[in-house]
Protein backbone atom coordinates (compact mmCIF):
# COMPACT_ATOMS: atom_id res chain seq x y z
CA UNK A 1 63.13 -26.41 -117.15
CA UNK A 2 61.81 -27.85 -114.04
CA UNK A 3 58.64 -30.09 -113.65
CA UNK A 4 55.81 -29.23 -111.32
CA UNK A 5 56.83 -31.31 -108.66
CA UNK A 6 60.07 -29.39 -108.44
CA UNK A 7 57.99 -26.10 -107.66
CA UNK A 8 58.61 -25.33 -103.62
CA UNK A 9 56.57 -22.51 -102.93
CA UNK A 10 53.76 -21.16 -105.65
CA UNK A 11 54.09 -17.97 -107.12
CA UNK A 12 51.61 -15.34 -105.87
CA UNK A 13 49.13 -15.83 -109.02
CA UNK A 14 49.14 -19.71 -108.72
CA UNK A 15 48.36 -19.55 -105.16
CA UNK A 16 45.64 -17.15 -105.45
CA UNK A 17 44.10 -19.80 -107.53
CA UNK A 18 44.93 -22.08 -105.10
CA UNK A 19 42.99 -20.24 -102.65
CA UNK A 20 39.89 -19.89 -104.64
CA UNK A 21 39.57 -23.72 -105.33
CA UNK A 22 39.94 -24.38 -101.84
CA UNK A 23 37.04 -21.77 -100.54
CA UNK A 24 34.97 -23.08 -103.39
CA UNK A 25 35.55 -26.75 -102.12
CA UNK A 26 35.29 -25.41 -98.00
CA UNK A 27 31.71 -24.11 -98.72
CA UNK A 28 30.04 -25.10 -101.88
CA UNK A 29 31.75 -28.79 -101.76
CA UNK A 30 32.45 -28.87 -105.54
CA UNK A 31 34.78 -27.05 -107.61
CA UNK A 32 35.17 -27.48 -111.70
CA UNK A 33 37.96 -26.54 -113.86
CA UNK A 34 35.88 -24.04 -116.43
CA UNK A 35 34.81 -22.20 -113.30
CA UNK A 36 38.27 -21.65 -112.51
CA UNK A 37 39.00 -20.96 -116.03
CA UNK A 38 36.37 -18.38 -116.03
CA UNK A 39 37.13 -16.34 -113.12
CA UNK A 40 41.10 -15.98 -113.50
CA UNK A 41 40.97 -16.12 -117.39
CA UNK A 42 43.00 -19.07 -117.94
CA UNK A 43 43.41 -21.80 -120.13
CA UNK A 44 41.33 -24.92 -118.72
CA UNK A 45 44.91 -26.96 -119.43
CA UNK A 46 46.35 -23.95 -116.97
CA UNK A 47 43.78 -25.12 -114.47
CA UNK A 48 44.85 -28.89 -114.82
CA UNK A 49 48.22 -28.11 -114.07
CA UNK A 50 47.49 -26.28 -111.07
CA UNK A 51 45.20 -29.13 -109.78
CA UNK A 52 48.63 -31.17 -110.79
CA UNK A 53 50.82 -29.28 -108.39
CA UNK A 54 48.53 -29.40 -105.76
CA UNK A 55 47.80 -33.25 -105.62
CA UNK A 56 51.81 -33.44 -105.66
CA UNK A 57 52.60 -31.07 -102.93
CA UNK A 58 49.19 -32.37 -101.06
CA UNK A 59 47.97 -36.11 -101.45
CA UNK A 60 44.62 -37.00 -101.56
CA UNK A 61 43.56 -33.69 -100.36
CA UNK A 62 41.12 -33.44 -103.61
CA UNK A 63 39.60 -35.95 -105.90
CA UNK A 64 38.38 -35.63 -109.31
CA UNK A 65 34.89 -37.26 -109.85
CA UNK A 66 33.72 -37.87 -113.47
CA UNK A 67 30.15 -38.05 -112.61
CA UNK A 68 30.21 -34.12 -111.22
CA UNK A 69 32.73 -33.41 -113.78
CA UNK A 70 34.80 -31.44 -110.72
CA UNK A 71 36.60 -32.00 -107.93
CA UNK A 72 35.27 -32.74 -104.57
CA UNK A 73 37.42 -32.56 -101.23
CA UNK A 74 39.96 -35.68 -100.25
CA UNK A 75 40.04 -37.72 -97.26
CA UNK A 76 43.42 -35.58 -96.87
CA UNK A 77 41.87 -32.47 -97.50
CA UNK A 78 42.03 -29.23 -95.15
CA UNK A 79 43.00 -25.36 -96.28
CA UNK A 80 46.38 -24.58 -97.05
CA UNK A 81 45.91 -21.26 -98.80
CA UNK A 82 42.38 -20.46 -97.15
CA UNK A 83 40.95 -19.93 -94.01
CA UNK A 84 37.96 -22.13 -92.79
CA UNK A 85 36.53 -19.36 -90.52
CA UNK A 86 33.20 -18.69 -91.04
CA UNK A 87 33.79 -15.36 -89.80
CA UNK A 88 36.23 -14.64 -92.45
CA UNK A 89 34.00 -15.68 -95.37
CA UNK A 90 30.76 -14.28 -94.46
CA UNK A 91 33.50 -10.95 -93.69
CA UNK A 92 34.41 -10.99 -97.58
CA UNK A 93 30.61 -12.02 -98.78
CA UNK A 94 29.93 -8.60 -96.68
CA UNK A 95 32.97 -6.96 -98.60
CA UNK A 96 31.51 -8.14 -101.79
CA UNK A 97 28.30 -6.96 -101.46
CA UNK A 98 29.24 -3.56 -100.22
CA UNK A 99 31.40 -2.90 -103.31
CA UNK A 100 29.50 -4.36 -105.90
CA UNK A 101 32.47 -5.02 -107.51
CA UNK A 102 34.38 -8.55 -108.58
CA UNK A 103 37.90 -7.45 -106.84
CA UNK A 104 36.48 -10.58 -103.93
CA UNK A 105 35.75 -12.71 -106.79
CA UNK A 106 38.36 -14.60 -106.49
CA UNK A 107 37.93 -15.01 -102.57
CA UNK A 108 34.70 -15.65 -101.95
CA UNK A 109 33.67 -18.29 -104.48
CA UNK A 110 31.18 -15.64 -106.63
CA UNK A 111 27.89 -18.06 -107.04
CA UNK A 112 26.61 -17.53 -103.82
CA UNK A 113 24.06 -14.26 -104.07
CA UNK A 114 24.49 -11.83 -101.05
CA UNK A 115 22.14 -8.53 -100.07
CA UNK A 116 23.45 -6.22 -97.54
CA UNK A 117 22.33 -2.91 -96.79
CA UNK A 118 23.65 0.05 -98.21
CA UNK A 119 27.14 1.13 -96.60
CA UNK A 120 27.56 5.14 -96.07
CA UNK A 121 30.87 4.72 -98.00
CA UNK A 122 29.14 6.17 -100.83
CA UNK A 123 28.99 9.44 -99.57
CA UNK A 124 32.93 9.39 -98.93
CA UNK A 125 35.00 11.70 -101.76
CA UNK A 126 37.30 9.76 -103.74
CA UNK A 127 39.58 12.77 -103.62
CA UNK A 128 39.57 13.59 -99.98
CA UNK A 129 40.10 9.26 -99.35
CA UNK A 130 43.45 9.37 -101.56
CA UNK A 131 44.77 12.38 -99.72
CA UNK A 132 43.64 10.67 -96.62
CA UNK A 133 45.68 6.89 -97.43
CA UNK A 134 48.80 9.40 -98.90
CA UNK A 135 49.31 11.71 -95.97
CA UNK A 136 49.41 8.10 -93.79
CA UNK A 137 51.58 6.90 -95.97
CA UNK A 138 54.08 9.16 -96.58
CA UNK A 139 53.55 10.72 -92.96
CA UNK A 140 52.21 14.68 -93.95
CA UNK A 141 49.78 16.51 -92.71
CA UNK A 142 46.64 17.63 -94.52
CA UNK A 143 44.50 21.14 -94.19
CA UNK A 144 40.96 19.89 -94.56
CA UNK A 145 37.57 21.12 -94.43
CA UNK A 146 35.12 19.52 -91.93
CA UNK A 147 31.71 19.57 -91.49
CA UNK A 148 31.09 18.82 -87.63
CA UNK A 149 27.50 18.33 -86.66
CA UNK A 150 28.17 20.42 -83.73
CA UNK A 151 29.46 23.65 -85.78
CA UNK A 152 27.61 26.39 -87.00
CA UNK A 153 29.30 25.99 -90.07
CA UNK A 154 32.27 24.09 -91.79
CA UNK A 155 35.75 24.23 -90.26
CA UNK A 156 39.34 24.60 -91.14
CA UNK A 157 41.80 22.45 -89.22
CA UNK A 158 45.10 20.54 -90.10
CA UNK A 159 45.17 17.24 -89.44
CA UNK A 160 48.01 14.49 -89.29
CA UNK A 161 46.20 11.05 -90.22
CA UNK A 162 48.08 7.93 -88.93
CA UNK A 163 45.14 5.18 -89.52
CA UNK A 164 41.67 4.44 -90.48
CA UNK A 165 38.56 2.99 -88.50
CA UNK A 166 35.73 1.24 -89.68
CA UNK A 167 32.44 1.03 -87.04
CA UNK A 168 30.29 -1.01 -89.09
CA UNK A 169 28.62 2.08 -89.79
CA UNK A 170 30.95 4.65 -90.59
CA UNK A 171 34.28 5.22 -91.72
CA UNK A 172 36.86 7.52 -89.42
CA UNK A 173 40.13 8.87 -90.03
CA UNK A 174 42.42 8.82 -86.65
CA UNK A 175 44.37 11.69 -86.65
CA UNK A 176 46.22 14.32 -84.74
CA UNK A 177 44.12 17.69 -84.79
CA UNK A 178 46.31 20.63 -84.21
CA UNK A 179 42.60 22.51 -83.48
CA UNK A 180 42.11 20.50 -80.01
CA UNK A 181 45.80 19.58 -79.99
CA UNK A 182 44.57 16.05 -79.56
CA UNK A 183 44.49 12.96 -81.22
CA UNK A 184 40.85 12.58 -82.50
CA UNK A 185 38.60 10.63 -84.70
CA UNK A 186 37.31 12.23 -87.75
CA UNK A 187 34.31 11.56 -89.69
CA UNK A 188 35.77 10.62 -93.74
CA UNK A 189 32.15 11.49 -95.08
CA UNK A 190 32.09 14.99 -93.53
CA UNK A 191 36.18 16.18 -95.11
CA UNK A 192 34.82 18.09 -98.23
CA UNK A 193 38.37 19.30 -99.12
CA UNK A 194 41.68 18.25 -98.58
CA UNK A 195 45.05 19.49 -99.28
CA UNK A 196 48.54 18.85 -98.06
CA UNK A 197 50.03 20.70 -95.95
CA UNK A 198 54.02 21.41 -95.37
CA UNK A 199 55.64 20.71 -91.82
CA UNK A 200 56.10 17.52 -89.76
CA UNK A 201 53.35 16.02 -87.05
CA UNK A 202 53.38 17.94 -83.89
CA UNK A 203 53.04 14.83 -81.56
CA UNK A 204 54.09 11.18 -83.36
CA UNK A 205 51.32 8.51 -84.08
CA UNK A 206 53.05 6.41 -81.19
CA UNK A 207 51.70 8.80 -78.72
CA UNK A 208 48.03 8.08 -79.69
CA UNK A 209 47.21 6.36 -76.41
CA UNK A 210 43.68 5.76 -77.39
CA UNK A 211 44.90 4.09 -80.80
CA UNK A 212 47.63 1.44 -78.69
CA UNK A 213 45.87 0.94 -75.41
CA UNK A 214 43.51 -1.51 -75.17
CA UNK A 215 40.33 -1.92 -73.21
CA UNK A 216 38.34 -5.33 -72.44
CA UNK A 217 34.89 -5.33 -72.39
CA UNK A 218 32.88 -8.13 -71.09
CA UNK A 219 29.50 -8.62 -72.68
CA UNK A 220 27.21 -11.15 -71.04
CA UNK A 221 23.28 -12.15 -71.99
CA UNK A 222 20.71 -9.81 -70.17
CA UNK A 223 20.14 -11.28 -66.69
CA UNK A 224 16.19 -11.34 -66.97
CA UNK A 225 16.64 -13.52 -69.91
CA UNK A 226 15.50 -17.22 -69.19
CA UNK A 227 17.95 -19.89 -69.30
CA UNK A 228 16.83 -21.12 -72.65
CA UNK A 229 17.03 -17.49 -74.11
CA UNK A 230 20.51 -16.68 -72.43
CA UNK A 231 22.21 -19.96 -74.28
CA UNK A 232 20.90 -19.04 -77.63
CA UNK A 233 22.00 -15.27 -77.34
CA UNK A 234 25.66 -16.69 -76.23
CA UNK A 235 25.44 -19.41 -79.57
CA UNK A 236 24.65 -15.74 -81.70
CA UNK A 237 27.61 -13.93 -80.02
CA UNK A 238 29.98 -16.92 -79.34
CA UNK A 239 29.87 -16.54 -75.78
CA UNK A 240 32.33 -19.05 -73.35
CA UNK A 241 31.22 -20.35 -70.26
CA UNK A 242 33.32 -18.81 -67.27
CA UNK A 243 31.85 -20.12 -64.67
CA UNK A 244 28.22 -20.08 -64.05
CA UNK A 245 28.01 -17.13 -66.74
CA UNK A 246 28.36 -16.66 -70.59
CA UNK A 247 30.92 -14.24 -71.56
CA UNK A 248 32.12 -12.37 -74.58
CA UNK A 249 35.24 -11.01 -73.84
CA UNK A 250 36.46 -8.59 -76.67
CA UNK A 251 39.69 -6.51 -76.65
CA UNK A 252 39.12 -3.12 -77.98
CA UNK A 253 41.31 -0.41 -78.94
CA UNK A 254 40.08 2.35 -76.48
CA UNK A 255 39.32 4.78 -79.20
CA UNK A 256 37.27 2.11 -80.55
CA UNK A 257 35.32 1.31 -77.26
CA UNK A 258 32.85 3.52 -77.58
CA UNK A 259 31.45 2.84 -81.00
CA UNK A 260 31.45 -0.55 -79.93
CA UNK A 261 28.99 -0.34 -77.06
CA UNK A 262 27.21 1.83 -78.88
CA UNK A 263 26.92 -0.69 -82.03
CA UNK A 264 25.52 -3.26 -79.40
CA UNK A 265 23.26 -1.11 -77.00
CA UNK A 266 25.97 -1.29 -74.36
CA UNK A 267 25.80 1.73 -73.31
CA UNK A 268 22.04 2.23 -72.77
CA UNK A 269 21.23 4.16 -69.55
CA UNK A 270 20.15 1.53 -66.46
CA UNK A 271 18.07 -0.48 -66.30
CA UNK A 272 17.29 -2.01 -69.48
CA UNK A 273 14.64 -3.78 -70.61
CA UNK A 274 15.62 -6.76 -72.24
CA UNK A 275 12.93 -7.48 -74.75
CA UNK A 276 15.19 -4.88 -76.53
CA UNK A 277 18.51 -5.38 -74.87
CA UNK A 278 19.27 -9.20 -75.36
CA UNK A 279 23.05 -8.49 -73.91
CA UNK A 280 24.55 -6.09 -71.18
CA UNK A 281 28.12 -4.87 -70.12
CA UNK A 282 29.50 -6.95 -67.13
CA UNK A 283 32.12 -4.40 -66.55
CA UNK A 284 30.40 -0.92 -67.53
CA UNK A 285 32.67 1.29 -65.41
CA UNK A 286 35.79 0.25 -67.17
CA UNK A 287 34.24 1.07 -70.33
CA UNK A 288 31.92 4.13 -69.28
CA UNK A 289 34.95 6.69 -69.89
CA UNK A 290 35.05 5.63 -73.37
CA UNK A 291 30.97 6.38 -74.32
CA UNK A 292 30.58 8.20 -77.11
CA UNK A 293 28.21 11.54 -76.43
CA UNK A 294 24.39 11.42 -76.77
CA UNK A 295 23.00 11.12 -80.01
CA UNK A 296 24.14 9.14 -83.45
CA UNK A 297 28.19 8.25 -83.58
């Protein structure tokens, strides 16, 4: 039977562990072997051996301090199983409060209390989603009902799903509509009723052109904004210096392009004011084919 030290790679459990002590040591600075106990419903002896295994395969990346009763980060110490982007963990905090649920426990930490607003999710059908994630899976088409804010009424079309989109407001099903013999974006909250239906896709996912072409759009700070104002808008939206200007240059899937400047005010009619528009397109023809239509997305 082999010793710790003899372990090369961790098993998946073991390094989801791993992860969680090393987020709880990234942002809280202090991690202690009941908490870890707690949340993964192990032994605290289970927990020393992990610790164990990690001091061997890492050095002086942690140190145990009897004072705090916990570990604390090492002069060697730097993520191995985690990721120190804020981005990331604020992402999962956002994840976490949206479900309500402990599935992120083990990600995000779990002490530190997070409000968000509500997410629309709740108005998706459980049903309709697992027909949805199937048919993408396994590649079949389903006969749904839709409820189009432009119909008179609700509509029957057959749709071949290849992915899903989230917009930070809503979540869309990208599909292939055999109604506009397109490929189209499809509101999850407004399928009532799904059911499969027999036959293969009429035109394969790969030919989605607004799913694998990319646009660039190139937001910059509102040029009536005052030098002081323009530098903390392009701190908020990590903006680069090219040049003389701040830039945010984000790659977009083009069937995402328009949800994006409408998330941000991008695509505003001319001029703007900008006590209410703190940032502006640099490139707005590239991305003007890609607006969504008047009214909510």
């Amino acid at each position: 039977m082999g010793t710790v030290s003899t372990i090369s790679q961790p098993a998946f459990a073991l390094e989801e562990r791993l992860r969680f002590v090393e987020v709880v040591l990234l942002w809280e600075g202090l991690v202690r072997r009941q908490r870890v106990s707690d949340v993964f419903r192990i032994a605290p002896n289970h927990v020393s051996r992990d610790m164990r295994y990690y001091l061997e395969r890492f050095p002086e990346a942690i140190d145990f301090r009897p004072e705090l009763r916990g570990y604390v980060a090492g002069p060697n110490f730097k993520p191995r199983f985690a990721s120190d982007d804020p981005g990331e963990y604020l992402g999962l905090l956002q994840a976490r409060a949206d479900s309500q649920g402990a599935a992120l426990l083990p990600l995000t930490g779990g002490t530190v209390q997070v409000g968000a607003l509500p997410s629309p999710a709740m108005g998706i059908d459980k049903t309709v989603l697992k027909q949805l994630v199937r048919a993408i899976h396994q590649g079949h088409g389903l006969a749904v009902t839709y409820l189009g804010m432009r119909a008179e009424g609700p509509s029957t079309r057959t749709l071949w799903p290849h992915a899903l989109i989230n917009t930070g407001l809503r979540w869309y099903v990208r599909a292939y509509d055999s109604d506009s013999a397109s490929f189209r974006s499809f509101v999850i909250s407004r399928i009532s009723a799904a059911g499969k239906s027999e036959g293969s896709t009429p035109v394969p996912a790969s030919d989605d052109a607004g799913w694998h072409k990319h646009v660039t759009a190139h937001v910059v700070p509102h040029p009536k904004l005052n030098a002081h104002q323009q530098s903390v808008v392009a701190r908020e939206f990590g903006m680069k210096r090219v040049g003389k200007q701040w830039v945010w240059s984000v790659e977009l899937r083009q069937c995402l392009a328009g949800h994006f400047a409408r998330r941000y005010g991008l695509d505003a009619k001319v001029p703007v004011a900008s006590s209410s528009h703190w940032v502006v397109l640099r490139n707005p023809a590239e991305l003007r084919p890609y607006f969504l239509p008047g009214g909510n997305e």
